[in-house]
PDB file of N, CA and C in Angstrom:
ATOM      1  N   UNK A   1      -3.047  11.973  22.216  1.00  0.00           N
ATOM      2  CA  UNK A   1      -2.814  11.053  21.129  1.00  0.00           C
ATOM      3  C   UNK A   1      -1.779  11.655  20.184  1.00  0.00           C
ATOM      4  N   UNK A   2      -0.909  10.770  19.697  1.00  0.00           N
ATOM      5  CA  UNK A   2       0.216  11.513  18.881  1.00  0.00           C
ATOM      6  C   UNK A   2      -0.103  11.057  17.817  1.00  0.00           C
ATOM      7  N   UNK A   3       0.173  12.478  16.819  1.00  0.00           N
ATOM      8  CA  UNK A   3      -0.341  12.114  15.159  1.00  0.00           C
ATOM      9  C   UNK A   3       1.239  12.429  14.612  1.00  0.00           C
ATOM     10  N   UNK A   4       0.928  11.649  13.134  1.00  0.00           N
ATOM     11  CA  UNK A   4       1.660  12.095  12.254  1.00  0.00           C
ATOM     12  C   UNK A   4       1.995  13.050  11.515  1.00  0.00           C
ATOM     13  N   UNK A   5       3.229  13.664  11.713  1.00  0.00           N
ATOM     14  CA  UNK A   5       3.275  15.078  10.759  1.00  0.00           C
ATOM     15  C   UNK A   5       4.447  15.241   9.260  1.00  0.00           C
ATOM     16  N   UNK A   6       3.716  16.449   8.923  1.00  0.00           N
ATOM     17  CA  UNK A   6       4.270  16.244   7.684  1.00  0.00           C
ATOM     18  C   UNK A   6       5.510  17.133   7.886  1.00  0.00           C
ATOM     19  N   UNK A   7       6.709  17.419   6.844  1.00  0.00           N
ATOM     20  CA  UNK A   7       7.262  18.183   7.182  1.00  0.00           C
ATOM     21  C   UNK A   7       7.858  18.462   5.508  1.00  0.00           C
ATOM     22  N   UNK A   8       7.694  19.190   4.958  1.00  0.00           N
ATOM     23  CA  UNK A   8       8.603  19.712   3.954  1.00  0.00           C
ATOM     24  C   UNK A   8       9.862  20.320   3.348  1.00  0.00           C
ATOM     25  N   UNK A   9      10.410  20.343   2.867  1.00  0.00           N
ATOM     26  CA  UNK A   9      11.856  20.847   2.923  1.00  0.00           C
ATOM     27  C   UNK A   9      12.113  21.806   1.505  1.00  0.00           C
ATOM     28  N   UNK A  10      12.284  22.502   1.414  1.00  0.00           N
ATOM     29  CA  UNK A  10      12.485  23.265  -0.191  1.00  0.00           C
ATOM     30  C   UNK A  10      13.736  23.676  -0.404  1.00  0.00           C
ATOM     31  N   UNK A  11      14.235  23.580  -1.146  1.00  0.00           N
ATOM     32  CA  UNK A  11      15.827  23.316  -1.343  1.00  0.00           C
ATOM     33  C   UNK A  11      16.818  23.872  -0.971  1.00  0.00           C
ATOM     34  N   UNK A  12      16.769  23.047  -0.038  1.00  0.00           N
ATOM     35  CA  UNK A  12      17.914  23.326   1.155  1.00  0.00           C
ATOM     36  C   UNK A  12      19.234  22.844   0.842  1.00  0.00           C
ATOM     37  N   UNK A  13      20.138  23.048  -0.099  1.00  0.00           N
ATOM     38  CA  UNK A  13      21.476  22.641  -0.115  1.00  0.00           C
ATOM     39  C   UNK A  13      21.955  21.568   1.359  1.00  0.00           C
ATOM     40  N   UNK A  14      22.124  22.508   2.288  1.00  0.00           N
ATOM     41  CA  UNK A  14      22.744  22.493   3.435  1.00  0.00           C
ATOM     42  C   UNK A  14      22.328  21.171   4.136  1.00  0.00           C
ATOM     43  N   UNK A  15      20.412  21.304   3.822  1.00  0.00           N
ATOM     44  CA  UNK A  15      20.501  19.640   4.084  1.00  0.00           C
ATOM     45  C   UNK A  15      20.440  18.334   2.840  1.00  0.00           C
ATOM     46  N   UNK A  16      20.836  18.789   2.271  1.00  0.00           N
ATOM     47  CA  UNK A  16      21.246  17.879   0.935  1.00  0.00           C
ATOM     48  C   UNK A  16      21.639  16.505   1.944  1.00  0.00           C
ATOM     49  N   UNK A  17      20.344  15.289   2.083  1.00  0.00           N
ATOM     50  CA  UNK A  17      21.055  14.063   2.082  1.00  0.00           C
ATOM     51  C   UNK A  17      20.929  12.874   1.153  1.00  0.00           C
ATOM     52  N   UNK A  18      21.365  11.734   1.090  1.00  0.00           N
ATOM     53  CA  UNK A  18      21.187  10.765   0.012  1.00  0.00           C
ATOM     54  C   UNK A  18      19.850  10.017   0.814  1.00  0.00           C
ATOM     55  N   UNK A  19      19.324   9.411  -0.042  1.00  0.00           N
ATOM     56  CA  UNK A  19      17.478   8.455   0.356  1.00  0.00           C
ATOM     57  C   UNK A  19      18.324   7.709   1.579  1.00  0.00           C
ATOM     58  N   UNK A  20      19.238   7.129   1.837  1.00  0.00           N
ATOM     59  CA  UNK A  20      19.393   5.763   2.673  1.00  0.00           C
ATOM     60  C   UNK A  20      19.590   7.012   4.527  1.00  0.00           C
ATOM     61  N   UNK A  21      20.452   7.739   3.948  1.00  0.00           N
ATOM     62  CA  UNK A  21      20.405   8.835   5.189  1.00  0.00           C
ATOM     63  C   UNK A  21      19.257   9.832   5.574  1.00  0.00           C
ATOM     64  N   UNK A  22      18.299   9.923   4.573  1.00  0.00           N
ATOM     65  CA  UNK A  22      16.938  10.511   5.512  1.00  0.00           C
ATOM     66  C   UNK A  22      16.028   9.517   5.971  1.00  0.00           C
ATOM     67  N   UNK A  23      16.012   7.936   4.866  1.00  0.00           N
ATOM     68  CA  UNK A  23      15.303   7.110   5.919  1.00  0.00           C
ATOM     69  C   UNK A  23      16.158   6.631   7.621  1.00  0.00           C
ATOM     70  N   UNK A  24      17.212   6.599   7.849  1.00  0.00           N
ATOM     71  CA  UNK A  24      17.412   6.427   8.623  1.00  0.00           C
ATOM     72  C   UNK A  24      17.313   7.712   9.737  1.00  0.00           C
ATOM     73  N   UNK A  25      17.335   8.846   8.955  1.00  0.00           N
ATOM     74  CA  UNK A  25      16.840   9.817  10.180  1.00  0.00           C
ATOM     75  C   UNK A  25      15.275   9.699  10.709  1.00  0.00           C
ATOM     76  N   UNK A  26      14.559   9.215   9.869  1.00  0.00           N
ATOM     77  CA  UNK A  26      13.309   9.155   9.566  1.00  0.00           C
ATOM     78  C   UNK A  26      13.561   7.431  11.088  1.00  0.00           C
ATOM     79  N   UNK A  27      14.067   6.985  10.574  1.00  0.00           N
ATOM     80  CA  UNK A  27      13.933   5.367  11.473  1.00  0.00           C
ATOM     81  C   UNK A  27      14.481   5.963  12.956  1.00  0.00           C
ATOM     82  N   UNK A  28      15.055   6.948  12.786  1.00  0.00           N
ATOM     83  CA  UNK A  28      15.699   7.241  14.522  1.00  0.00           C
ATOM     84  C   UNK A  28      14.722   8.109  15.334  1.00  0.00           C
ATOM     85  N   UNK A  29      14.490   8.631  14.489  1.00  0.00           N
ATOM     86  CA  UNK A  29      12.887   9.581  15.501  1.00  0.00           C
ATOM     87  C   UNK A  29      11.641   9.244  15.555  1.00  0.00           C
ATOM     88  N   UNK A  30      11.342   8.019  14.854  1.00  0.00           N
ATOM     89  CA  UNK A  30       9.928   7.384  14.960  1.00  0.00           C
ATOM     90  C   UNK A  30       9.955   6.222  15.998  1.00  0.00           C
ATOM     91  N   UNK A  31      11.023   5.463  15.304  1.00  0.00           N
ATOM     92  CA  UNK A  31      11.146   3.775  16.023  1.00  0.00           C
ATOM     93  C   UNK A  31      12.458   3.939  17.378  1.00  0.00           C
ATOM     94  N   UNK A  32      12.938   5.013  17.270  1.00  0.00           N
ATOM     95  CA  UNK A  32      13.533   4.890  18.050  1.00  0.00           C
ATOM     96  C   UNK A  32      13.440   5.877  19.097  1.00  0.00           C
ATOM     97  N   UNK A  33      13.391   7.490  18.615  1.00  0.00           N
ATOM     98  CA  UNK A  33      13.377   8.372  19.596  1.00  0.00           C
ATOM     99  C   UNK A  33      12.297   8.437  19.757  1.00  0.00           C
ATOM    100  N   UNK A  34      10.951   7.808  19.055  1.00  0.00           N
ATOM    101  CA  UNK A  34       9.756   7.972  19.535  1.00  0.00           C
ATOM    102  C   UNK A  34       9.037   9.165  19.548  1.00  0.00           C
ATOM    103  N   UNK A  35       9.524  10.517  18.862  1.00  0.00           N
ATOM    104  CA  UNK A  35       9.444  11.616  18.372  1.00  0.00           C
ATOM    105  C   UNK A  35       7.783  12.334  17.845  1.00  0.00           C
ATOM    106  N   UNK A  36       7.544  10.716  17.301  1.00  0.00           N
ATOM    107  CA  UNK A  36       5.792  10.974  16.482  1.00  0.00           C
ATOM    108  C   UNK A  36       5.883   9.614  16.113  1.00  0.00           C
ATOM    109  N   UNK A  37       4.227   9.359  15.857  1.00  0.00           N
ATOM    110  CA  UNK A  37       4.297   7.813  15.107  1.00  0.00           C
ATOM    111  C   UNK A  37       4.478   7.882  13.626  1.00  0.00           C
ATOM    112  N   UNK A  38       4.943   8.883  12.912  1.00  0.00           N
ATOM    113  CA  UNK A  38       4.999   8.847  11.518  1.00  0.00           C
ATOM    114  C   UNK A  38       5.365   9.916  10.745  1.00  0.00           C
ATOM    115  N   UNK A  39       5.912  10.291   9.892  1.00  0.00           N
ATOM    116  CA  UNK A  39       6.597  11.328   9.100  1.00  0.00           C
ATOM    117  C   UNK A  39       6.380  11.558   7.778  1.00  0.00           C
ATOM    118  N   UNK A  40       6.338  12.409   7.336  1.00  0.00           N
ATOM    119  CA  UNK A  40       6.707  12.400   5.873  1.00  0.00           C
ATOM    120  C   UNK A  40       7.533  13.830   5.333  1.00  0.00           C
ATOM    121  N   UNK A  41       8.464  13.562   4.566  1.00  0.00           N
ATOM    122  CA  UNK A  41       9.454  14.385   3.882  1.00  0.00           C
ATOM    123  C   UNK A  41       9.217  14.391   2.692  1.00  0.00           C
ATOM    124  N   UNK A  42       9.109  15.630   2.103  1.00  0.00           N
ATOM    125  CA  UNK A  42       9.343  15.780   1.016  1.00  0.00           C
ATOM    126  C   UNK A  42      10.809  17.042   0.729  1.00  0.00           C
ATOM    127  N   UNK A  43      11.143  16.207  -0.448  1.00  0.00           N
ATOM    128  CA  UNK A  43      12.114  17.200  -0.722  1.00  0.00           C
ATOM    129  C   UNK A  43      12.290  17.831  -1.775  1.00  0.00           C
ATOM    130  N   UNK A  44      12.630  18.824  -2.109  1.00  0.00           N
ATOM    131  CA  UNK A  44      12.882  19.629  -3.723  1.00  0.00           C
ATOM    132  C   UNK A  44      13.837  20.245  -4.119  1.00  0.00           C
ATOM    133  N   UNK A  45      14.420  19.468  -5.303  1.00  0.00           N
ATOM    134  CA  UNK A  45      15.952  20.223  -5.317  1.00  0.00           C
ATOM    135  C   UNK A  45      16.010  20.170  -6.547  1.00  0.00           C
ATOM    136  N   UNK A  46      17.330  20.420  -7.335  1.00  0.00           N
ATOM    137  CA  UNK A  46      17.271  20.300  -8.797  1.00  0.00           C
ATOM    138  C   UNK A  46      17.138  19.204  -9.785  1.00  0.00           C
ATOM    139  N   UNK A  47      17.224  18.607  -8.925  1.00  0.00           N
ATOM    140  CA  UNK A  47      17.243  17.060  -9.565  1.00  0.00           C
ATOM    141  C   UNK A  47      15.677  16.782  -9.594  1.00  0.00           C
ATOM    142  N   UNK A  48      15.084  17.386  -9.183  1.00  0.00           N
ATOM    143  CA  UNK A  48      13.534  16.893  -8.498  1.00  0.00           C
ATOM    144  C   UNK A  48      12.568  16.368  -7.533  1.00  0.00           C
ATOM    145  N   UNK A  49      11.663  16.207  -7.193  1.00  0.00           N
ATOM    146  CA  UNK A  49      11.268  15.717  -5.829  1.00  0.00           C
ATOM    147  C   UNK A  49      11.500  14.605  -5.422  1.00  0.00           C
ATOM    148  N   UNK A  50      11.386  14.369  -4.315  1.00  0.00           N
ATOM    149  CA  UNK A  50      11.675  12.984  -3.135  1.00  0.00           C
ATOM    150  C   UNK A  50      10.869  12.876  -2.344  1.00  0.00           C
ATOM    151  N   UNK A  51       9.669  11.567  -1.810  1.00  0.00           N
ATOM    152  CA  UNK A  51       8.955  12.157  -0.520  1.00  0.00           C
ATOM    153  C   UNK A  51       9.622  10.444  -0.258  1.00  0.00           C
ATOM    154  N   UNK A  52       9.685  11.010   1.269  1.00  0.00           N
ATOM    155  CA  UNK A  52       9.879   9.611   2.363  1.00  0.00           C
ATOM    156  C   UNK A  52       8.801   9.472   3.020  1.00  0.00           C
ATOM    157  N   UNK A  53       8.598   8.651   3.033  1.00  0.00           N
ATOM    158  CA  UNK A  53       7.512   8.029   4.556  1.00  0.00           C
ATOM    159  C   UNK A  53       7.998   7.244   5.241  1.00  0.00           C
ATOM    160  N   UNK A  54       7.497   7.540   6.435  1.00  0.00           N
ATOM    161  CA  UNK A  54       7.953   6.358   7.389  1.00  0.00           C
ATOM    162  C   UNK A  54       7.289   6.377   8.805  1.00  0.00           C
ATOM    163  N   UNK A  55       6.002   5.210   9.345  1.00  0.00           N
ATOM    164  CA  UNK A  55       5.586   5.339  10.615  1.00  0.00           C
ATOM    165  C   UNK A  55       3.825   5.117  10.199  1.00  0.00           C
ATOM    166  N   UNK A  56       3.086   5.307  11.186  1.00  0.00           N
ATOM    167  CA  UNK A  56       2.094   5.231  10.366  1.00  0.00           C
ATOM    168  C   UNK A  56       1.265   6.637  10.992  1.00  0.00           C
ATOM    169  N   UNK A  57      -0.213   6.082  10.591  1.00  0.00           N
ATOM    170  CA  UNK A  57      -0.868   7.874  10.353  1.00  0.00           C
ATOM    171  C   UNK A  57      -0.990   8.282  11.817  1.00  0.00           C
ATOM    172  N   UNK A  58      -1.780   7.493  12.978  1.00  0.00           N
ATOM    173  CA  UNK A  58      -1.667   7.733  14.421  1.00  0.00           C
ATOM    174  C   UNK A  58      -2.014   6.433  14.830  1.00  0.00           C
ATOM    175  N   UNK A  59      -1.766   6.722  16.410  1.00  0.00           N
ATOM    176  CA  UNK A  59      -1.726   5.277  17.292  1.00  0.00           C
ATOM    177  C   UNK A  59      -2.578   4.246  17.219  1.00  0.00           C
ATOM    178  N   UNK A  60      -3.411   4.791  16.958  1.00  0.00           N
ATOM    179  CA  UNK A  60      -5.094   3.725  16.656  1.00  0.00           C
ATOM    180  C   UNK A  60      -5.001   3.735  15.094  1.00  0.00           C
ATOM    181  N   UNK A  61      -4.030   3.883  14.150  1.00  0.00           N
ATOM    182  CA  UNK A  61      -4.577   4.091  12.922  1.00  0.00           C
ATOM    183  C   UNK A  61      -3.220   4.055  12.640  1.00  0.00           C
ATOM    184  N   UNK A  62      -3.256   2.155  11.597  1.00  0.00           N
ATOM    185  CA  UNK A  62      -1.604   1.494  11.410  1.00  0.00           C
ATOM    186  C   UNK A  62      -1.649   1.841   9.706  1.00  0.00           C
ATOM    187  N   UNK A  63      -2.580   2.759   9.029  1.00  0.00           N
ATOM    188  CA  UNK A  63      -1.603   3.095   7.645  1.00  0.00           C
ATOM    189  C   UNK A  63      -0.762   3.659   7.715  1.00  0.00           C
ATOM    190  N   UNK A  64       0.093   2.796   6.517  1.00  0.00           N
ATOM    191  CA  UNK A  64       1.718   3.555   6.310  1.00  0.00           C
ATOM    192  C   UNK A  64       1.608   5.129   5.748  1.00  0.00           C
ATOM    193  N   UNK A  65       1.983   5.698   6.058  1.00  0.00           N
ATOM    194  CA  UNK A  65       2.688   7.132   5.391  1.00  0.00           C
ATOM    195  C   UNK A  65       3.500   6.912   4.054  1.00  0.00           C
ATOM    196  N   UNK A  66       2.677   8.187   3.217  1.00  0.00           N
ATOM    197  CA  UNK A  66       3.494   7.937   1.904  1.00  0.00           C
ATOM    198  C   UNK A  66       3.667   9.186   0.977  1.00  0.00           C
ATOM    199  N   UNK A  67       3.493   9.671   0.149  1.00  0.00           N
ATOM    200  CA  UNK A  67       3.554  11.662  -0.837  1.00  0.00           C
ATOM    201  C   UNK A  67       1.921  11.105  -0.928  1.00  0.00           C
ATOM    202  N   UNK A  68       1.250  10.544  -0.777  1.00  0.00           N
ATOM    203  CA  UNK A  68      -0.031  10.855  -1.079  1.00  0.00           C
ATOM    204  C   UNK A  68      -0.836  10.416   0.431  1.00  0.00           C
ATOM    205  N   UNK A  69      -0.747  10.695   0.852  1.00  0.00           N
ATOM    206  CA  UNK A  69      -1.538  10.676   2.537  1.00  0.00           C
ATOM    207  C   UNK A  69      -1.637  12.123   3.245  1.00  0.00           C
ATOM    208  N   UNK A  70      -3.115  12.072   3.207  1.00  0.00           N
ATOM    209  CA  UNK A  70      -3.587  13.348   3.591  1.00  0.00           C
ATOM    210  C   UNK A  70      -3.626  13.588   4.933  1.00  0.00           C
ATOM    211  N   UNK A  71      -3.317  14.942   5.283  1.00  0.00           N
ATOM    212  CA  UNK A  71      -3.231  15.317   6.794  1.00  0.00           C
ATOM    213  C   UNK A  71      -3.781  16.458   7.059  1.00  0.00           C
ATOM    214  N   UNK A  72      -4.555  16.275   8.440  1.00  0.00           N
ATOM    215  CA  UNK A  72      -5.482  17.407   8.810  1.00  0.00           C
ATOM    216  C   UNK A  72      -4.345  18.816   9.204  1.00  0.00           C
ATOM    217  N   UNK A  73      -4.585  19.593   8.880  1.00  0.00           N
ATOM    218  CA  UNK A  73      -3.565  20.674   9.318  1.00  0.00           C
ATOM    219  C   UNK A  73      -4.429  22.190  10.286  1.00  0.00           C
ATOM    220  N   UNK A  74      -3.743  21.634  11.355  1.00  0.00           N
ATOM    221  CA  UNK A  74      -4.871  22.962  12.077  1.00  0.00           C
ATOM    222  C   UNK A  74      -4.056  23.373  13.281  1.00  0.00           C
ATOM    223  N   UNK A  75      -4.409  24.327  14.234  1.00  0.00           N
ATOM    224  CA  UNK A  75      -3.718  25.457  14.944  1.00  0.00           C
ATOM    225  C   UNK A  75      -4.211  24.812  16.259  1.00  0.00           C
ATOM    226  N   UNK A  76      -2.370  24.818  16.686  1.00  0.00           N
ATOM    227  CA  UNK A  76      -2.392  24.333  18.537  1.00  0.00           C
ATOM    228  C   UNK A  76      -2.266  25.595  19.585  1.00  0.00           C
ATOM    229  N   UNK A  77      -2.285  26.599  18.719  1.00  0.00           N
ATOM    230  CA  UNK A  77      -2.407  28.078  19.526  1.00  0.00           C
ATOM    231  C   UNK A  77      -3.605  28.127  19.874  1.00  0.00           C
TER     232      UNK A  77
END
């Protein structure tokens, strides 16, 4: 079963993008590359935080992803 993961970013210059270009990275690996059913980004830079969502939590389970959706975090080792 594929879950949704989170992924964080802490200020990364380098990937400095504008909101319309991480949702669409966000739209190419969910809906399109099929990557995971759902994402979330957060970002932190000087300007201040950003979280994206996009997809939902897992396959049997159609909530949207959002900065406040909790995720189990545990070890595939």
């Amino acid at each position: 079963m594929l879950r949704a993961f989170i992924l964080l970013l802490f200020s990364v210059p380098a990937l400095a993008q504008t909101p319309d270009e991480i949702n669409a990275l966000l739209t190419n690996r969910i809906d399109e590359g099929k990557q995971a059913v759902g994402l979330v980004v957060g970002i932190i830079d000087a300007d201040g935080r950003q979280v994206f969502g996009h997809g939902r939590l897992s396959a049997s389970d159609p909530r949207e992803l959002d900065g406040q959706t909790l995720f189990e975090i545990g070890s595939i080792t």
